[in-house]
Protein backbone atom coordinates (compact mmCIF):
# COMPACT_ATOMS: atom_id res chain seq x y z
CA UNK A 1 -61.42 18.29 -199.98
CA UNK A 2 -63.78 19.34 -202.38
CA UNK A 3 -61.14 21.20 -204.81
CA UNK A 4 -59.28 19.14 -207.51
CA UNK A 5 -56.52 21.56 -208.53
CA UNK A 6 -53.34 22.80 -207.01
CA UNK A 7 -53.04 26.53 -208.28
CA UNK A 8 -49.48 26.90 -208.10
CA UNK A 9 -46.40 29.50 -209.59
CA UNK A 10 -43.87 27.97 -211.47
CA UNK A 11 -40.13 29.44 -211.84
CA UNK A 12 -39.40 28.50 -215.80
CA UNK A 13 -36.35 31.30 -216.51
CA UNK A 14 -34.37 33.32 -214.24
CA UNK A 15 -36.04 37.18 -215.09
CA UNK A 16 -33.50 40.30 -215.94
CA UNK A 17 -35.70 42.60 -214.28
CA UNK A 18 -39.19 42.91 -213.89
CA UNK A 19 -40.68 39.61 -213.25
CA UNK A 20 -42.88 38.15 -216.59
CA UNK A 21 -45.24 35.47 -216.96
CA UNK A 22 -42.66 33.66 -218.75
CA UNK A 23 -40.70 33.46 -216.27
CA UNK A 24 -43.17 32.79 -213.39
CA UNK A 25 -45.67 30.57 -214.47
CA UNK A 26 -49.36 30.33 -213.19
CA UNK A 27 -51.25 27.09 -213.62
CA UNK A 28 -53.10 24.00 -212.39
CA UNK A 29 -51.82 21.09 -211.21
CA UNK A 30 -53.41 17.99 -208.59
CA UNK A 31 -53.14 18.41 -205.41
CA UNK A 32 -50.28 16.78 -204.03
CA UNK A 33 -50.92 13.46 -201.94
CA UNK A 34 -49.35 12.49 -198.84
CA UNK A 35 -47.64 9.71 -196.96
CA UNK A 36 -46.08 8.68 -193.28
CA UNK A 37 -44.66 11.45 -191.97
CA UNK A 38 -46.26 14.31 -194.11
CA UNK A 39 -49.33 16.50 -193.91
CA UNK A 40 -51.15 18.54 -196.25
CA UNK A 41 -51.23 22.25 -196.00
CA UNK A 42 -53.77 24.33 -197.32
CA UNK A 43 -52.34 28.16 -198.13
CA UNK A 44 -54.34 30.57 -196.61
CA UNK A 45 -52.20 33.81 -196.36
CA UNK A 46 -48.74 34.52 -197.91
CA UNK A 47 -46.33 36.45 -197.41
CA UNK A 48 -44.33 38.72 -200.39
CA UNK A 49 -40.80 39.87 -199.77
CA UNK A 50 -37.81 40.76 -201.49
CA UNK A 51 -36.06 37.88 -200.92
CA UNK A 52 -38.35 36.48 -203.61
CA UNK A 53 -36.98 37.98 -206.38
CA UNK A 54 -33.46 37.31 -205.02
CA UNK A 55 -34.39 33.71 -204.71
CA UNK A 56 -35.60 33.68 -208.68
CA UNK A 57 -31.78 34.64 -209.66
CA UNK A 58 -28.98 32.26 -209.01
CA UNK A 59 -27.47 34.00 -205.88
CA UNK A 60 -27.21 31.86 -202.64
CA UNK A 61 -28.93 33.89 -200.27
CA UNK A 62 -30.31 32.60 -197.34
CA UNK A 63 -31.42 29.81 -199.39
CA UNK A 64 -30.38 28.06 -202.56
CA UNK A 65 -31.97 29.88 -205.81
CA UNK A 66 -35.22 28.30 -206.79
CA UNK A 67 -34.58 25.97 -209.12
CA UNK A 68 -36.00 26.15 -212.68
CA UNK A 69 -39.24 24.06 -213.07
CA UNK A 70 -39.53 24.47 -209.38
CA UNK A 71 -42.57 25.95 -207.09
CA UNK A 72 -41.76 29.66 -206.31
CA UNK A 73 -40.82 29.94 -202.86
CA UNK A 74 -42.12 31.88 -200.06
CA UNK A 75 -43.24 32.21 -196.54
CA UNK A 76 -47.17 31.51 -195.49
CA UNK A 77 -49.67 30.63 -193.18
CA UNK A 78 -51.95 27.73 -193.86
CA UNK A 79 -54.45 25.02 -192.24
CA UNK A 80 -53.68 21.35 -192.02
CA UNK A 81 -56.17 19.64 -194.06
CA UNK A 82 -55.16 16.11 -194.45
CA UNK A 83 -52.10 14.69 -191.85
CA UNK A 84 -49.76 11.41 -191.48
CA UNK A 85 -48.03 13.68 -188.65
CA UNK A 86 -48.23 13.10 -185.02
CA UNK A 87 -47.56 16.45 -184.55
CA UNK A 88 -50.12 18.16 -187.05
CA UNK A 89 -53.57 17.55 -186.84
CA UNK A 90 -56.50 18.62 -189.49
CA UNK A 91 -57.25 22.07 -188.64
CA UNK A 92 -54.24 23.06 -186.72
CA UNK A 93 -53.02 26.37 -188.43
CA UNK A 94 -48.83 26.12 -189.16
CA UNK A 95 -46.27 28.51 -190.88
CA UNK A 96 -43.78 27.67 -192.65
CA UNK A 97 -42.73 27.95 -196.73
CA UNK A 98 -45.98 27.08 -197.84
CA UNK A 99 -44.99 28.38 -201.73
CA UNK A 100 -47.08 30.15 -204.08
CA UNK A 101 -48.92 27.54 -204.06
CA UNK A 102 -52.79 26.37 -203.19
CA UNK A 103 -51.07 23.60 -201.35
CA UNK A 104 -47.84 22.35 -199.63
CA UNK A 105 -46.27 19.23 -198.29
CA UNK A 106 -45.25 19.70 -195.03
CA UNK A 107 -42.46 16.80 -194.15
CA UNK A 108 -38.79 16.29 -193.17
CA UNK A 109 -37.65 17.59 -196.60
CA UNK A 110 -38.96 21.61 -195.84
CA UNK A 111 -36.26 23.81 -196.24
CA UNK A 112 -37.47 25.41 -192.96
CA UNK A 113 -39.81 23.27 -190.73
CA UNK A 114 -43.44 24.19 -190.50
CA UNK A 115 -44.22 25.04 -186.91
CA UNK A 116 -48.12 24.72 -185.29
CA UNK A 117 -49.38 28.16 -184.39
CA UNK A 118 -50.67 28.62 -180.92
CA UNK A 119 -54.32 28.33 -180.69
CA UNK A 120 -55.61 31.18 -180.44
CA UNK A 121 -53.55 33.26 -182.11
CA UNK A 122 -51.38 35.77 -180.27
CA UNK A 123 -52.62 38.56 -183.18
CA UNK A 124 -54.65 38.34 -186.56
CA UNK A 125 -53.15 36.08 -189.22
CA UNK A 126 -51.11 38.96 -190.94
CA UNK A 127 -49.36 39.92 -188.02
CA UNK A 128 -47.89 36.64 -187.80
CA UNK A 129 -46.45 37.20 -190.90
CA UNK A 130 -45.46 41.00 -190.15
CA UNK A 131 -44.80 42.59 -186.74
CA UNK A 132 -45.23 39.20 -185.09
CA UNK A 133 -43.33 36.97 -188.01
CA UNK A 134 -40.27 37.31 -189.52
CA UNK A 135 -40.52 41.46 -190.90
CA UNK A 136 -40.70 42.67 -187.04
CA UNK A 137 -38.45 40.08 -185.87
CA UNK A 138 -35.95 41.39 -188.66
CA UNK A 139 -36.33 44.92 -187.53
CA UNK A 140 -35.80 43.82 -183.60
CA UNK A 141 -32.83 42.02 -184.85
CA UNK A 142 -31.48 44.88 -187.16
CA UNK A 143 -31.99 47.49 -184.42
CA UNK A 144 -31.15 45.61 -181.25
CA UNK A 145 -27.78 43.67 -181.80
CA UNK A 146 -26.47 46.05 -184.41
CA UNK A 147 -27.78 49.58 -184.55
CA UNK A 148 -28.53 49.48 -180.99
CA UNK A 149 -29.80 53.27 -180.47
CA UNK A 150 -29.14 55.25 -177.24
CA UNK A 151 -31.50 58.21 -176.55
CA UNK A 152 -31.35 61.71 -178.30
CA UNK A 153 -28.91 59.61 -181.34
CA UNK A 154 -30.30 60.46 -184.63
CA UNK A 155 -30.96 57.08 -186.35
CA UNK A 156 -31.73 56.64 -190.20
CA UNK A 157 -34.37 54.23 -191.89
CA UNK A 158 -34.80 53.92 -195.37
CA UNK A 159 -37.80 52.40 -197.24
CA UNK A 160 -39.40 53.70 -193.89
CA UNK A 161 -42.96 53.04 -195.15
CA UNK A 162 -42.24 49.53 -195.73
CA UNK A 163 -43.12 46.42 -193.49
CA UNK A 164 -39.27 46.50 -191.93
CA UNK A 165 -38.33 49.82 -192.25
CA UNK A 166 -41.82 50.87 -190.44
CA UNK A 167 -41.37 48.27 -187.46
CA UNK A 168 -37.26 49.13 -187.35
CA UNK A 169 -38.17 53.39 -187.02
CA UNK A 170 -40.44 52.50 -184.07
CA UNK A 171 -38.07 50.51 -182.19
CA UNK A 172 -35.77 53.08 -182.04
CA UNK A 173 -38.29 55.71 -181.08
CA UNK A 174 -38.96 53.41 -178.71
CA UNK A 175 -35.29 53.14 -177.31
CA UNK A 176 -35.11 57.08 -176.93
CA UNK A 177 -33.69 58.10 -180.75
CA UNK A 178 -34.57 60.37 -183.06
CA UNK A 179 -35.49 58.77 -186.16
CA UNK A 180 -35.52 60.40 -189.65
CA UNK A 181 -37.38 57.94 -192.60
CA UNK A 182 -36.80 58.20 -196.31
CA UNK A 183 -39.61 56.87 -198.55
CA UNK A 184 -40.71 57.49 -201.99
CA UNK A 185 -43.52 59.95 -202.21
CA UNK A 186 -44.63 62.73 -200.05
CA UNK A 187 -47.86 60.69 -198.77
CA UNK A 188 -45.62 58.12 -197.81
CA UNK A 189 -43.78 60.56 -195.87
CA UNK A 190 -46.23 62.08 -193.90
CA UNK A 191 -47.58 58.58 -192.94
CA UNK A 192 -44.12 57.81 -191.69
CA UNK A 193 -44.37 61.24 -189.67
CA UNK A 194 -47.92 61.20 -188.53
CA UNK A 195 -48.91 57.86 -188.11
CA UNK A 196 -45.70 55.91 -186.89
CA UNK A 197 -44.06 59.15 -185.37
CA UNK A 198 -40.45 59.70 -186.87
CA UNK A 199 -39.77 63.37 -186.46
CA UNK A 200 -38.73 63.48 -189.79
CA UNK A 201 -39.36 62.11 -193.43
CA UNK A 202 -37.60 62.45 -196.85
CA UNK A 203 -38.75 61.87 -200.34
CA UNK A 204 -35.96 60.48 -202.28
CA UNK A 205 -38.16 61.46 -205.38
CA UNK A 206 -37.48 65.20 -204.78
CA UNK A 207 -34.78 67.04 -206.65
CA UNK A 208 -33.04 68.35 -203.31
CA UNK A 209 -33.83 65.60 -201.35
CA UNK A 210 -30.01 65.34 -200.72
CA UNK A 211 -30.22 68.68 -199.09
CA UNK A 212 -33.38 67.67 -197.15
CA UNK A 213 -31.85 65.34 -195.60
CA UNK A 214 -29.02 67.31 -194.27
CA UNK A 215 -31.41 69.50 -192.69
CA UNK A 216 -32.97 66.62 -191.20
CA UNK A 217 -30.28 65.14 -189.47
CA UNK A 218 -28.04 68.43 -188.23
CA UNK A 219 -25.50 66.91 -185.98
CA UNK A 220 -25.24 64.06 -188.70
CA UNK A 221 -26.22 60.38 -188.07
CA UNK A 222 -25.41 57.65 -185.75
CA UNK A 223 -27.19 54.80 -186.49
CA UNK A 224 -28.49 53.36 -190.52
CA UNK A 225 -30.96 51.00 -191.22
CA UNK A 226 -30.41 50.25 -194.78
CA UNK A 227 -32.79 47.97 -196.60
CA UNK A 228 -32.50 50.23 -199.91
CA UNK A 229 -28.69 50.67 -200.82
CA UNK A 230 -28.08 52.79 -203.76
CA UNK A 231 -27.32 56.71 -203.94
CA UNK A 232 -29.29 57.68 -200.66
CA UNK A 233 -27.18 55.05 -198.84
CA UNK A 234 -24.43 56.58 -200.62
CA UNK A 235 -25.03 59.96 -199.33
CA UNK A 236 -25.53 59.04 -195.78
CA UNK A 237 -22.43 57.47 -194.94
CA UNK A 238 -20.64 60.66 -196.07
CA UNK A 239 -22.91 62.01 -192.78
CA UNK A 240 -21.77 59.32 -190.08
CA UNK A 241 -20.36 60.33 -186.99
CA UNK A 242 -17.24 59.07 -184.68
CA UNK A 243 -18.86 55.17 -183.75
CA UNK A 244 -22.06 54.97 -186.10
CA UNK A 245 -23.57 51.50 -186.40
CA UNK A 246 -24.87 50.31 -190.13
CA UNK A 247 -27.77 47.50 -189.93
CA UNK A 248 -27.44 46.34 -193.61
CA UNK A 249 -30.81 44.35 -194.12
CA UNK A 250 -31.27 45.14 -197.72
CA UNK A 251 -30.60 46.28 -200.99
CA UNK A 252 -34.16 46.42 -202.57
CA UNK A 253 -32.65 48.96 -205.29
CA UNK A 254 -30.59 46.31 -206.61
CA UNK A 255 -32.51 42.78 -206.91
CA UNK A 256 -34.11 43.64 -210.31
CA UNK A 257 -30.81 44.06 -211.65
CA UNK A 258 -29.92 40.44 -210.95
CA UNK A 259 -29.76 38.47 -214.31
CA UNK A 260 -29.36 42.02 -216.28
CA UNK A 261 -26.22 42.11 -217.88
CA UNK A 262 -26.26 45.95 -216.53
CA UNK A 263 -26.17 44.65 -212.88
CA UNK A 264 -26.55 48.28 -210.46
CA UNK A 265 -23.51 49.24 -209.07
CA UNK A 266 -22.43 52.20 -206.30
CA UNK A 267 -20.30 53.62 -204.75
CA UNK A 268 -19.71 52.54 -200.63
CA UNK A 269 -17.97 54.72 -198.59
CA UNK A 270 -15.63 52.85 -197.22
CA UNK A 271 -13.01 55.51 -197.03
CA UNK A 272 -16.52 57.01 -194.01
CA UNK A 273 -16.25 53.56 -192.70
CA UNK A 274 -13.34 53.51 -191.98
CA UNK A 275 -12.72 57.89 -190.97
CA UNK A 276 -15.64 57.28 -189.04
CA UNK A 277 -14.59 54.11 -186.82
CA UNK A 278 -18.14 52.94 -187.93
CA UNK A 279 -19.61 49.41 -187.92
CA UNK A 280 -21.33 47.75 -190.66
CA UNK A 281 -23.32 44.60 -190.10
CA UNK A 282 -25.42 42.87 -192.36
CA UNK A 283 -27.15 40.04 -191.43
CA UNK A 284 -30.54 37.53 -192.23
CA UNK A 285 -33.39 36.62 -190.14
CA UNK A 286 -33.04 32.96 -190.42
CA UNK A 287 -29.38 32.83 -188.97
CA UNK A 288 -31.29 33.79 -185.84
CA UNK A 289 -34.28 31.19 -185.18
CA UNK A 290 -33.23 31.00 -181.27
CA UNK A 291 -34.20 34.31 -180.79
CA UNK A 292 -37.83 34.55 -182.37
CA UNK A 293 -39.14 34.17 -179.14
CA UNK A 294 -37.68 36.92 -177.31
CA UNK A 295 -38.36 38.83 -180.37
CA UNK A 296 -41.51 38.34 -180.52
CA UNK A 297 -42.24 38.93 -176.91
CA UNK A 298 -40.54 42.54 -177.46
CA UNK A 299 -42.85 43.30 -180.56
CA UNK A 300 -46.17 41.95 -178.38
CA UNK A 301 -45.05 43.78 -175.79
CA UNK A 302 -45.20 47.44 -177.99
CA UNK A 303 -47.95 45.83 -179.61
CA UNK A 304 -50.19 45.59 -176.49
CA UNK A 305 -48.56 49.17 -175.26
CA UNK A 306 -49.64 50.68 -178.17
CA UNK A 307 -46.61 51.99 -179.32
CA UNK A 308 -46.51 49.53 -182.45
CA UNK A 309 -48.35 50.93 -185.54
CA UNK A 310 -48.70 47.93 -187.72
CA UNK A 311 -49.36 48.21 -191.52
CA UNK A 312 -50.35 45.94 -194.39
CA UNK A 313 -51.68 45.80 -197.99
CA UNK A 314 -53.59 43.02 -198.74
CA UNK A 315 -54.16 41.76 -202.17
CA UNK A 316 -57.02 39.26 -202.75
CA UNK A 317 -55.93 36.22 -204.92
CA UNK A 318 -53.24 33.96 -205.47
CA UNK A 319 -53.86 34.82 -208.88
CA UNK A 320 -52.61 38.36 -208.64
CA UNK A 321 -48.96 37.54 -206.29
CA UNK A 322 -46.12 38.10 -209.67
CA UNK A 323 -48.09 41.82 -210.24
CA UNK A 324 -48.42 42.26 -206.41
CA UNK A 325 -44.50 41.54 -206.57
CA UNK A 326 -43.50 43.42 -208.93
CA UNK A 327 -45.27 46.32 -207.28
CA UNK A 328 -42.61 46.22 -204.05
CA UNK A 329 -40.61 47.22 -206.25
CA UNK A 330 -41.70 50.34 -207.48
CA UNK A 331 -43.16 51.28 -203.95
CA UNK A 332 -46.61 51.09 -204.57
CA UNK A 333 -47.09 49.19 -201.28
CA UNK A 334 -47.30 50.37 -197.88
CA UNK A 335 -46.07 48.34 -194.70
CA UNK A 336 -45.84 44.57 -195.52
CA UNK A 337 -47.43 42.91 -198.51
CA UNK A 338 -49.53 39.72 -198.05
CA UNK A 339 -51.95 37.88 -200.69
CA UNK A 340 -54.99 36.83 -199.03
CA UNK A 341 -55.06 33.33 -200.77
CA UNK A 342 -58.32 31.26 -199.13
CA UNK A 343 -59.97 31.52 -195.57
CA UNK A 344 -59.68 29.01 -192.99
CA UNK A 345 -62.14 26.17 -192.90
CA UNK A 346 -62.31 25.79 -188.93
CA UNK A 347 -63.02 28.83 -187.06
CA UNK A 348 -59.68 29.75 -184.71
């Protein structure tokens, strides 16, 4: 293979906020080797979320924690190198929990199975891990079964500029609503206005943001698409109207706090809730694997329309994925985050 070391992110304590290099540790190791039934997986791109730091604390979220000692988990794209598979052949580009890792094992023991992209690809690599992959199926999800928009409803997105929240404001322009974003700076904002067309944009930064977004959202708000949680959360559910729909996806403010001893607490309006007659849903991607197909088929569909603005930050280097982290969570990304790891060695 011509490379004798497995780069690879070890989980050695459980952090209490910002992620150190104590806790996640970077090193060398072989490269694993492979019997009947298993292939070798080469990392090529992968893909940073915030259910990695959830997964670093010892909450059961969609998975079981990561467990100390063990490989950091997360979601990639990579290239069969070496394969015992009948199914997976050397070059054939999969997805699957590759880990922050150089290299993965891809057998009956996956948490999630690694499945054989289609050759050629339906969109560039990143794609499959954003609009195409699990962030825009998350958004279709989110907006679709639970927030389900009608035209001239005014619709709510927070983290707006981020790989869901982006993808989830679009939708619902696209089913007839009007969509007001929250982000956190004003060049954030005016992306979310000018470049994937909400008609309105609020920096949570500012000191009368809470009275900005009143003014944005006059006759109050139907439908939420929370991935933030957290005071502007807070606020909006004392704006619902009579049959509002709540898409909880996330509660980004929060996940540092896990392992503090000063966990972040609000306050929920349930007393709105409940006035209000509202639903709120929460719910994960993975619970719904049936439907990635017709999800994806939507999101190609506005794709190809041109109705789909699709953004990313790249970050060269396996090297550089705890700091890249670590940034989501201070907003210094835009759209969704991947770490370029290595490029392909056959040409797809």
């Amino acid at each position: 293979m011509g490379q004798v070391a497995n780069r690879r992110y070890r989980l050695r304590h459980r952090p209490a906020g910002t992620v150190t290099p104590v806790d996640l540790e970077f090193g060398e190791e072989s490269v694993p080797s492979i019997g009947p039934g298993q292939a070798l997986i080469r990392t090529l791109w992968l893909s940073l979320d915030p259910a990695n730091r959830i997964w670093m604390s010892e909450i059961h979220y969609n998975m079981p924690p990561v467990p100390i000692g063990g490989i950091m988990r997360g979601f990639g794209i990579g290239e069969v190198v070496e394969s015992r598979r009948e199914d997976m052949r050397p070059g054939d580009l999969v997805s699957g929990i590759t880990g922050w890792a150089d290299y993965a094992v891809a057998d009956a023991t996956n948490l999630a199975p690694f499945t054989v992209l289609p050759s050629p690809l339906p969109g560039p690599p990143g794609s499959l891990l954003g609009a195409l992959g699990h962030t825009g199926i998350t958004a279709y999800l989110g907006v679709h079964d639970i927030g389900r928009p009608r035209p001239g409803e005014t619709m709510v997105v927070t983290a707006a500029a981020g790989a869901v929240g982006s993808v989830a404001g679009q939708i619902g322009k696209a089913r007839g609503a009007r969509v007001v974003g929250t982000a956190g700076a004003a060049s954030k904002c005016d992306h979310v206005v000018r470049g994937f067309g909400f008609e309105a944009c609020v920096n949570y930064r500012d000191a009368d943001w809470r009275d900005q977004l009143d003014a944005a959202t006059p006759d109050g708000v139907d439908v939420i698409f929370e991935n933030v949680g957290g005071q502007v959360f807070e606020h909006l559910l004392d704006r619902l109207n009579v049959g509002a729909r709540i898409a909880l996806c996330g509660l980004i403010s929060e996940y540092n706090s896990y392992g503090s001893p000063t966990p972040a607490q609000g306050r929920i309006g349930v007393d709105q809730i409940l006035m209000n007659r509202a639903e709120l849903r929460s719910f994960l991607v993975l619970d719904h694997i049936d439907r990635f197909p017709e999800a994806v088929d939507y999101l190609r569909g506005l794709l190809d329309a041109g109705t789909l603005v699709h953004d990313e930050t790249v970050v060269e280097g396996l090297e550089h994925a705890r700091e890249a982290l670590n940034q989501m969570f201070t907003g210094a990304n835009t759209g969704k985050l991947l770490i370029k790891v290595a490029e392909p060695t056959s040409v797809r």
